[in-house]
PDB file of N, CA and C in Angstrom:
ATOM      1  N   UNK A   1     -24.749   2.921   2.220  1.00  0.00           N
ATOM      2  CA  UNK A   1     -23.311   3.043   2.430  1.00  0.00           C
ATOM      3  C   UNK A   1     -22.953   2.825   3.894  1.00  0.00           C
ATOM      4  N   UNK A   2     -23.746   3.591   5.073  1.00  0.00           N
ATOM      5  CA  UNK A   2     -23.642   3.102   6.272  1.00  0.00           C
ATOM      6  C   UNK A   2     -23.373   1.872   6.588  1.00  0.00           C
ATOM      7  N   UNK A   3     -24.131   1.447   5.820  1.00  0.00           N
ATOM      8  CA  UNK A   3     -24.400  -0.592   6.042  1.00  0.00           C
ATOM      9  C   UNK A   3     -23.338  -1.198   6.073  1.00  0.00           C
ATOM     10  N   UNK A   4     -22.503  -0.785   5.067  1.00  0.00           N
ATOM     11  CA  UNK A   4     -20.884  -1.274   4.828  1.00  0.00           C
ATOM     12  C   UNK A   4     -20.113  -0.860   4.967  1.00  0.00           C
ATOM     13  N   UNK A   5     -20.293   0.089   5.855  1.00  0.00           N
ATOM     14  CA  UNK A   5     -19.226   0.505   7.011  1.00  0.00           C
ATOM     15  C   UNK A   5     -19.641   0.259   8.143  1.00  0.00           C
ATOM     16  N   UNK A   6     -20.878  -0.343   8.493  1.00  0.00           N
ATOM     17  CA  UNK A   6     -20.873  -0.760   9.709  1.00  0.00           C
ATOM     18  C   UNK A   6     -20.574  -2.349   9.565  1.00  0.00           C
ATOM     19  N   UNK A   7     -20.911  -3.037   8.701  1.00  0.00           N
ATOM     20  CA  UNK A   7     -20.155  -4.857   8.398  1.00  0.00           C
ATOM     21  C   UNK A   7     -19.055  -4.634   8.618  1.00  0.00           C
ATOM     22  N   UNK A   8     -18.258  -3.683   7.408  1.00  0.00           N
ATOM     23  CA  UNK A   8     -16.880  -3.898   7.293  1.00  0.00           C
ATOM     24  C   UNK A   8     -15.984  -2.666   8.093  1.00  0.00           C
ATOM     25  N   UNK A   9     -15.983  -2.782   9.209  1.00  0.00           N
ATOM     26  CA  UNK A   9     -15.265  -1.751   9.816  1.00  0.00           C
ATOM     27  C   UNK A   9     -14.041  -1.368   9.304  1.00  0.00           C
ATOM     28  N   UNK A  10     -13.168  -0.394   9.161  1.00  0.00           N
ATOM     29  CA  UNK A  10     -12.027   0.124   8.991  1.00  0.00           C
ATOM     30  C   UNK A  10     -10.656  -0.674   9.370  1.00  0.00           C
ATOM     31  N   UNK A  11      -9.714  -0.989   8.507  1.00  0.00           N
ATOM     32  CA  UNK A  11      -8.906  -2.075   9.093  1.00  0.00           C
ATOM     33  C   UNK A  11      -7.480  -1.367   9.937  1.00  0.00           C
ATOM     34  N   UNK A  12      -7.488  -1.781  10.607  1.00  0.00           N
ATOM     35  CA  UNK A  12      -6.317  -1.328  11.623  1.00  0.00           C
ATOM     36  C   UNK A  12      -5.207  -0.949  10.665  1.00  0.00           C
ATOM     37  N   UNK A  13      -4.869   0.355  10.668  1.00  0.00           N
ATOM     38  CA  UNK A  13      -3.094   0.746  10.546  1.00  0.00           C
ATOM     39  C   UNK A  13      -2.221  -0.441  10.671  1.00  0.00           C
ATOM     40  N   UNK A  14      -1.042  -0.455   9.876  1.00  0.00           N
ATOM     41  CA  UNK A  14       0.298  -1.255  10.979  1.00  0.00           C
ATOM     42  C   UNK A  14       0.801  -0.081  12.075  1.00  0.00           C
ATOM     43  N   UNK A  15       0.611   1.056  11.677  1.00  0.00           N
ATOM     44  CA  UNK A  15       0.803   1.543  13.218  1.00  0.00           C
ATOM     45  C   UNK A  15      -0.069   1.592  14.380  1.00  0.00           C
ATOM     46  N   UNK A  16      -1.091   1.415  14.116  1.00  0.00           N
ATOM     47  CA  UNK A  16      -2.115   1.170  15.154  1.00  0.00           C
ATOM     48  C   UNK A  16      -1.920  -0.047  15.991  1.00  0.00           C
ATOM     49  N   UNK A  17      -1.537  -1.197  14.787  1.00  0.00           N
ATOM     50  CA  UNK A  17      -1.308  -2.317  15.330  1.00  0.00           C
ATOM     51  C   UNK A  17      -0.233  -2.573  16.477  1.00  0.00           C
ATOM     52  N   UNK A  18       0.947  -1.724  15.900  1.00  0.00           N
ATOM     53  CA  UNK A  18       2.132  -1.634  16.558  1.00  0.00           C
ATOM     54  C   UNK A  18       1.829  -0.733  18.018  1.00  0.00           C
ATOM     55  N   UNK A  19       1.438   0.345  17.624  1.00  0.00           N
ATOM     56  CA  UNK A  19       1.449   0.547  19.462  1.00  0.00           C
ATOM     57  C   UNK A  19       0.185  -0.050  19.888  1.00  0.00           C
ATOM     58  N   UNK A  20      -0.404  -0.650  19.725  1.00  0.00           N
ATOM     59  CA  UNK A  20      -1.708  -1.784  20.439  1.00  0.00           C
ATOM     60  C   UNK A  20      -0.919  -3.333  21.263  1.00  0.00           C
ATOM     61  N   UNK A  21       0.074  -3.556  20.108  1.00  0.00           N
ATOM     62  CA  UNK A  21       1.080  -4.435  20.721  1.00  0.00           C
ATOM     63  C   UNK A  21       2.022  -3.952  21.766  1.00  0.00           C
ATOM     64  N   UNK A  22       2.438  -2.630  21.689  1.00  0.00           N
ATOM     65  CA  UNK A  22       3.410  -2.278  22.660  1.00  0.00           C
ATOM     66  C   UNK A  22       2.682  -1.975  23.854  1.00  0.00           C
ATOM     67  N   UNK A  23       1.542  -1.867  23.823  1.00  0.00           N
ATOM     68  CA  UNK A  23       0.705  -1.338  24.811  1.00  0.00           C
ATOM     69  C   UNK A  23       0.463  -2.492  25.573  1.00  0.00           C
ATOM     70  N   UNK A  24       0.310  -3.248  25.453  1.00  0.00           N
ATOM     71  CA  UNK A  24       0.033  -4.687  26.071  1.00  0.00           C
ATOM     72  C   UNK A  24       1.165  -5.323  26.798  1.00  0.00           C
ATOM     73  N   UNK A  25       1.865  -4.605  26.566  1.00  0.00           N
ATOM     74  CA  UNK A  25       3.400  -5.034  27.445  1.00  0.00           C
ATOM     75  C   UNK A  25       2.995  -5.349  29.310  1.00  0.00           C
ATOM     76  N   UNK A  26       3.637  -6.483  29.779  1.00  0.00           N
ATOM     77  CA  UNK A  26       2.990  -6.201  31.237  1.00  0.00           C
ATOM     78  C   UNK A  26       4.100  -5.883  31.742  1.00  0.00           C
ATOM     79  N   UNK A  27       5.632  -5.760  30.994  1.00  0.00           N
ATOM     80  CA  UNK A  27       6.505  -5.649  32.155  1.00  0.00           C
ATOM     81  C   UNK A  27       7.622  -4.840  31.596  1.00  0.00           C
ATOM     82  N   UNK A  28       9.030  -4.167  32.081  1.00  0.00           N
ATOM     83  CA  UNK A  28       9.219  -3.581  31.152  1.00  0.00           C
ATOM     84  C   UNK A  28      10.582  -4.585  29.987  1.00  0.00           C
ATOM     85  N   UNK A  29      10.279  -5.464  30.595  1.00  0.00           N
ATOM     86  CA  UNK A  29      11.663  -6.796  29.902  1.00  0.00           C
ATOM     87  C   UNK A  29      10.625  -7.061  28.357  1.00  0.00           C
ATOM     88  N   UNK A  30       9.412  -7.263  29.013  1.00  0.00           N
ATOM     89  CA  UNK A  30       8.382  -7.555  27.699  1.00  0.00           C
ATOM     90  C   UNK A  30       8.080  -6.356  26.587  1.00  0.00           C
ATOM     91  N   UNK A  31       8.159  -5.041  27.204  1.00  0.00           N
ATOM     92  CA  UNK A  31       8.516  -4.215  26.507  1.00  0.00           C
ATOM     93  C   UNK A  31       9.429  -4.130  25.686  1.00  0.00           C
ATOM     94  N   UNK A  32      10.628  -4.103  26.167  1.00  0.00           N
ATOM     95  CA  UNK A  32      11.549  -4.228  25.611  1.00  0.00           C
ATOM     96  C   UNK A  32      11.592  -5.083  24.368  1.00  0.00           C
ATOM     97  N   UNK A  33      11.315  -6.404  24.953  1.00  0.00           N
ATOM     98  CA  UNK A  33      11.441  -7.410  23.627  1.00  0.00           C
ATOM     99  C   UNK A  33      10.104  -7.122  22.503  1.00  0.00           C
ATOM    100  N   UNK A  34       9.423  -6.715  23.058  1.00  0.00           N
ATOM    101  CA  UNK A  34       8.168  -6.395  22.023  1.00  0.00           C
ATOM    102  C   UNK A  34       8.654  -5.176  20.993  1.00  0.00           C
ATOM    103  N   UNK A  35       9.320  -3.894  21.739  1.00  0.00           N
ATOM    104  CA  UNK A  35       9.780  -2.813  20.375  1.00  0.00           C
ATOM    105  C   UNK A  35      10.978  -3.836  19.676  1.00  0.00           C
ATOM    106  N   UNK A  36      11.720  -4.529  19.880  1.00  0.00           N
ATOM    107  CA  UNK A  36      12.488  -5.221  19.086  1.00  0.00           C
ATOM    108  C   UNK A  36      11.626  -6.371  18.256  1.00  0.00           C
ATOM    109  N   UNK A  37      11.230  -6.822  18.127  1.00  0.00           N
ATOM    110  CA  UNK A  37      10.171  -7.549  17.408  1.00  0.00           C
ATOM    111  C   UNK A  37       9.679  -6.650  16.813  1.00  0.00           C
ATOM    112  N   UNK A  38       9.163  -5.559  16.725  1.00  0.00           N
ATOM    113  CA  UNK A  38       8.389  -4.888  16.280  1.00  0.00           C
ATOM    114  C   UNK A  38       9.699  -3.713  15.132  1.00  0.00           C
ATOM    115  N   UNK A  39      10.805  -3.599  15.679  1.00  0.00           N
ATOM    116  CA  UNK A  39      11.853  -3.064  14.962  1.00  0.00           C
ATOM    117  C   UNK A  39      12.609  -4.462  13.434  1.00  0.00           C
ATOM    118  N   UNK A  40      12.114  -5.711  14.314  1.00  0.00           N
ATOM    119  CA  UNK A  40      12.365  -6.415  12.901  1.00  0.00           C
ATOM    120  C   UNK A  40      11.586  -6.786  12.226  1.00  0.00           C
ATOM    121  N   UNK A  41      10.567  -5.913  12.033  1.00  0.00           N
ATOM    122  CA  UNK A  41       9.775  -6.033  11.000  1.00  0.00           C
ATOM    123  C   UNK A  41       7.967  -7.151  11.504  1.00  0.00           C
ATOM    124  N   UNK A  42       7.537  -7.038  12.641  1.00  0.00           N
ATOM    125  CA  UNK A  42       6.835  -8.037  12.748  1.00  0.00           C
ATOM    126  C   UNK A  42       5.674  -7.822  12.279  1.00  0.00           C
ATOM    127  N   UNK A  43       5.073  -6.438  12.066  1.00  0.00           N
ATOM    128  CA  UNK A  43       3.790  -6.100  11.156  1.00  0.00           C
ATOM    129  C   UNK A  43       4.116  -5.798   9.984  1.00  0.00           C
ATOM    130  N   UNK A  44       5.177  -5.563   9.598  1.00  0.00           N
ATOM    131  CA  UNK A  44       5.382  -5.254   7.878  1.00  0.00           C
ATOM    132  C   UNK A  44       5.166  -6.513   6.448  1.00  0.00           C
ATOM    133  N   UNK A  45       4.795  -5.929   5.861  1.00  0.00           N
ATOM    134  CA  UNK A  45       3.898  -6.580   4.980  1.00  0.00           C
ATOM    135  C   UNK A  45       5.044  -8.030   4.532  1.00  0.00           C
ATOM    136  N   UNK A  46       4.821  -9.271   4.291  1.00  0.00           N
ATOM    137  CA  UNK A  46       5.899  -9.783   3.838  1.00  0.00           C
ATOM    138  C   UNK A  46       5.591  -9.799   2.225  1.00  0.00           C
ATOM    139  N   UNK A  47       6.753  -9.631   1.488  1.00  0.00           N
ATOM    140  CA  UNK A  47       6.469  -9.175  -0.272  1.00  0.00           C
ATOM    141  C   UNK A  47       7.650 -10.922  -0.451  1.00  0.00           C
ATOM    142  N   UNK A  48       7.036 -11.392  -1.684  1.00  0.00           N
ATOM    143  CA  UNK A  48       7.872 -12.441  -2.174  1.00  0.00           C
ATOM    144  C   UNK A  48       8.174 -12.735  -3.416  1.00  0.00           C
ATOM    145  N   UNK A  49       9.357 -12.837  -3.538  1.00  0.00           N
ATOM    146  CA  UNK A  49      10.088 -12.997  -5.236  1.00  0.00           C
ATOM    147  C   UNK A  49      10.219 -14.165  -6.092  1.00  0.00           C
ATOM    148  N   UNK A  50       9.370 -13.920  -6.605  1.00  0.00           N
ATOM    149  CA  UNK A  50       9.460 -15.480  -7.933  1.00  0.00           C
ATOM    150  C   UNK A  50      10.324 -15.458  -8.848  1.00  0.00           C
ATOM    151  N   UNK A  51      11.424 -16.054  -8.134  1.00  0.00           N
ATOM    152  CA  UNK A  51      12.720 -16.006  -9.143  1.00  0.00           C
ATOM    153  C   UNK A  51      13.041 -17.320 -10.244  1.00  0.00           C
ATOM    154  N   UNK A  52      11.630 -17.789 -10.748  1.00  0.00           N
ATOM    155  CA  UNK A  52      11.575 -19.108 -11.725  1.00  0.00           C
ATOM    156  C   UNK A  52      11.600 -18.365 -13.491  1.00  0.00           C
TER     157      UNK A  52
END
């Protein structure tokens, strides 16, 4: 069982993801635009409707 948790590591949160992205900000303008990107949805899952 170790074995395949050490191949397949644990997959990042979308919140993990999200403050990993905000964290990387170098400035605070890039900040800025990064929580807005991140407020419209930029890690959320995209779901799609087959309306045929």
């Amino acid at each position: 069982m170790r074995l395949f948790q050490f191949l397949l590591p644990r997959r990042e949160t979308r919140r993990e993801a999200e403050i990993a992205y905000l964290n990387a900000a170098v400035s605070l303008y890039d900040l800025e635009r990064r929580e807005r990107e991140v407020e419209q949805g930029l890690f959320r899952q995209k779901t799609y409707l087959n309306f045929t």
